[in-house]
Protein backbone atom coordinates (compact mmCIF):
# COMPACT_ATOMS: atom_id res chain seq x y z
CA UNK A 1 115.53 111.42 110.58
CA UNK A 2 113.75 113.19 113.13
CA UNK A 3 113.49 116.71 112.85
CA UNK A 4 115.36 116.56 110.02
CA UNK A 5 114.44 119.52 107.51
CA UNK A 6 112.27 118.12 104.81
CA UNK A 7 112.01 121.31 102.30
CA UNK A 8 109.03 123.36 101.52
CA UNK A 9 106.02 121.13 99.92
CA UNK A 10 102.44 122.74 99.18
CA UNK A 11 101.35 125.69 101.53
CA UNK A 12 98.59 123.40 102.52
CA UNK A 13 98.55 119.57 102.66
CA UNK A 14 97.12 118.30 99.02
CA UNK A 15 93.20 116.91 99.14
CA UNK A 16 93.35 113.07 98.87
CA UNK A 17 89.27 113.36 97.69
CA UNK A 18 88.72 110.88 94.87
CA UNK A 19 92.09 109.01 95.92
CA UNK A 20 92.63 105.29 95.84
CA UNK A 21 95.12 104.54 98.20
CA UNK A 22 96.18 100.48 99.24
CA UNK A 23 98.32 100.36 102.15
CA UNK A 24 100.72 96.78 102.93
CA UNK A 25 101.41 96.58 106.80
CA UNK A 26 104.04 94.18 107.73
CA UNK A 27 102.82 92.71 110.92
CA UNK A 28 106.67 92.08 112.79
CA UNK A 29 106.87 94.45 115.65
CA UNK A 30 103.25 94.71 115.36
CA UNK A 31 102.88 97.32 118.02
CA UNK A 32 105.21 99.76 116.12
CA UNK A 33 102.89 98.57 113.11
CA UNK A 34 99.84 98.94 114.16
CA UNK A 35 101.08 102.83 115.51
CA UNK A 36 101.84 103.78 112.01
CA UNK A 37 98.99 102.10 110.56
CA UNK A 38 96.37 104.10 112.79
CA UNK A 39 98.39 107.09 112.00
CA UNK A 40 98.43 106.76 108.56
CA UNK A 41 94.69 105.65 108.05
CA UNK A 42 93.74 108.82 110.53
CA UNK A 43 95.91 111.27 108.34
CA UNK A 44 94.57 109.82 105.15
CA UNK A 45 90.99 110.39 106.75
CA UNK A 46 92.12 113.87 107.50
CA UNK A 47 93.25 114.59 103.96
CA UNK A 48 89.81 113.33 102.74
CA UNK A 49 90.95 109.92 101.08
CA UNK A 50 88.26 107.71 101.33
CA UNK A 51 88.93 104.42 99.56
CA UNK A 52 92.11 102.98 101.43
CA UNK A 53 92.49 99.13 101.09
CA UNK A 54 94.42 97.84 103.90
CA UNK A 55 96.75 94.43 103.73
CA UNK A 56 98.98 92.87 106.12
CA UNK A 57 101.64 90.95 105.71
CA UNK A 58 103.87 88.89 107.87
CA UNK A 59 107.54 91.09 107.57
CA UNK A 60 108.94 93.60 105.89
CA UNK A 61 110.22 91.25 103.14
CA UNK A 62 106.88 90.37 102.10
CA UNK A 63 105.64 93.76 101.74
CA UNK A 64 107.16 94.43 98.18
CA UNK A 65 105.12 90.98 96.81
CA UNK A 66 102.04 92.57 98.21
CA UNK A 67 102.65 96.01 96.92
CA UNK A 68 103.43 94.71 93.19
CA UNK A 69 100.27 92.61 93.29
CA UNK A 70 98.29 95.70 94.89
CA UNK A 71 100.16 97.64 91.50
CA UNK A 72 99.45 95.13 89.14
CA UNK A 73 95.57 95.58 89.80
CA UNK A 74 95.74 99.19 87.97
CA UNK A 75 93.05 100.77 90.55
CA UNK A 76 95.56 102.63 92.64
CA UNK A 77 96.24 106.57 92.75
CA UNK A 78 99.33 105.64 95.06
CA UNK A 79 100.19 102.82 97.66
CA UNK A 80 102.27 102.97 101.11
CA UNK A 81 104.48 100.26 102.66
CA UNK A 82 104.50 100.13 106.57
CA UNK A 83 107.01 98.27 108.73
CA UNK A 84 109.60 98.12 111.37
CA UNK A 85 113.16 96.14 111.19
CA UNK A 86 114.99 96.99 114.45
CA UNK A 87 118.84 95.92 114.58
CA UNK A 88 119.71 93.07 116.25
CA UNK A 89 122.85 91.10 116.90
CA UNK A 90 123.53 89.65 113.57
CA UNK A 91 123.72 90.27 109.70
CA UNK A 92 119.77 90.22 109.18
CA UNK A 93 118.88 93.41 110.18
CA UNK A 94 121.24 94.86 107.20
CA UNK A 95 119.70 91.99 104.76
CA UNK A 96 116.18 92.59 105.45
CA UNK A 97 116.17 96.58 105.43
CA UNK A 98 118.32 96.60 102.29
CA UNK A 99 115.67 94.24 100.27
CA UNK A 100 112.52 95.50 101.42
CA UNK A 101 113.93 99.08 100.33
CA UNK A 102 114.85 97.37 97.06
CA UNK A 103 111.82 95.70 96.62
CA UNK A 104 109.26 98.80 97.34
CA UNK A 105 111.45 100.71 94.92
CA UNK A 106 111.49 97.98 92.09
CA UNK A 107 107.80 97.56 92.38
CA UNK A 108 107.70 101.86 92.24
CA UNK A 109 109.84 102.26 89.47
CA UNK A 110 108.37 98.95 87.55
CA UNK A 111 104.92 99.94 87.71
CA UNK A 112 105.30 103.86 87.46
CA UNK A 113 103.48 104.42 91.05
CA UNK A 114 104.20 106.44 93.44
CA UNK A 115 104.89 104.65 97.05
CA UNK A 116 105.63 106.04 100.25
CA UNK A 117 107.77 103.92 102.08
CA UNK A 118 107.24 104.20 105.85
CA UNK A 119 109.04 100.94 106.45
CA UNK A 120 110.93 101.94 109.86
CA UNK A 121 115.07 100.87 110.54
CA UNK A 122 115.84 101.31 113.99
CA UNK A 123 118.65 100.17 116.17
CA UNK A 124 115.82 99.77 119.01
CA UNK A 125 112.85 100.30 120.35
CA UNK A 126 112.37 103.53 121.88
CA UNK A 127 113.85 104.52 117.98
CA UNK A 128 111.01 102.64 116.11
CA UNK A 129 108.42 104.25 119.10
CA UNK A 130 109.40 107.40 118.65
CA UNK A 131 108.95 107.23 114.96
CA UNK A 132 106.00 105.86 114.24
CA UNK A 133 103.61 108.28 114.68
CA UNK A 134 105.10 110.88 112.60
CA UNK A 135 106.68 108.52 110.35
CA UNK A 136 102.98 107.13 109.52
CA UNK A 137 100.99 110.88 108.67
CA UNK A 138 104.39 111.17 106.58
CA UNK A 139 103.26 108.46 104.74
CA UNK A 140 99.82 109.37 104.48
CA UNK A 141 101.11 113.43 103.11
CA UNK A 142 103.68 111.62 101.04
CA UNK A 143 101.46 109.56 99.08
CA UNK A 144 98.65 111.62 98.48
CA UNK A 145 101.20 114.21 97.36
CA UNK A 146 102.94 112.32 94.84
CA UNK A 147 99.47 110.71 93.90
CA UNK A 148 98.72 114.34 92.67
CA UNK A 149 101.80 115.17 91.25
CA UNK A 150 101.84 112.21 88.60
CA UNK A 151 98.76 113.14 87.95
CA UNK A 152 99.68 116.46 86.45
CA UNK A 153 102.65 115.23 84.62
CA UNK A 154 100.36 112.45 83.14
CA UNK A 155 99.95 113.76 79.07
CA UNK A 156 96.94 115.09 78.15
């Protein structure tokens, strides 16, 4: 929601440095994509993560297959789903958004890694445009926050 208040995180956005970050982009609405890919690769940059592997995908149902086989490697800090699923006339729009939430949260919860899920559901355009910037550095903050933070809960 935008402009929605999200609560008070760190003081200062958390150093990615030493990060290992993949990132699945689904390639539907690939100008909406694209926009939070660049945003989240430039925010990533800007938070110092330098090892991001980048995979596309064709939708936004494919993304969770992607993001468990990404997992299932081991040699991830934290990974970050990117789409967009804009309403249209018929039942789909509800079927796709529901699973590919489902799905990025199975593979989360299944493989104990963090994921920020930036996978946009708009009932248009100009929604999913006006998103996607800030919707994609979201991403970027989210992961490399939660990254950290199961790090220090990790025993010693």
């Amino acid at each position: 929601m935008q402009g929605a208040d999200k609560g008070h995180g760190p003081a200062q956005p958390q150093g990615g440095q030493g990060l290992r970050i993949g990132l699945v982009q689904a390639r539907f609405n690939a100008d909406i994509t694209d926009a939070l890919a660049a945003a989240c690769t430039s925010e990533l940059k800007a938070l110092g993560v330098e090892q991001v592997t980048h995979v596309q995908v064709p939708g936004a149902l494919e993304v969770a297959s992607a993001l468990q086989a990404l997992a299932a490697q081991q040699r991830f800090d934290a990974l970050i789903a990117l789409g967009c699923i804009i309403r249209g006339e018929t039942y789909h729009f509800e079927l796709v958004a529901n699973e590919s939430g489902a799905g990025v949260t199975r593979v989360a919860l299944d493989h104990r890694m963090p994921i920020a899920n930036a996978i946009l559901t708009t009932e248009n355009l100009a929604q999913a445009q006006a998103r996607q910037d800030e919707k994609g550095r979201d991403a970027a903050r989210v992961a490399v926050e939660m990254a950290r933070l199961l790090q220090s809960l990790q025993p010693s």
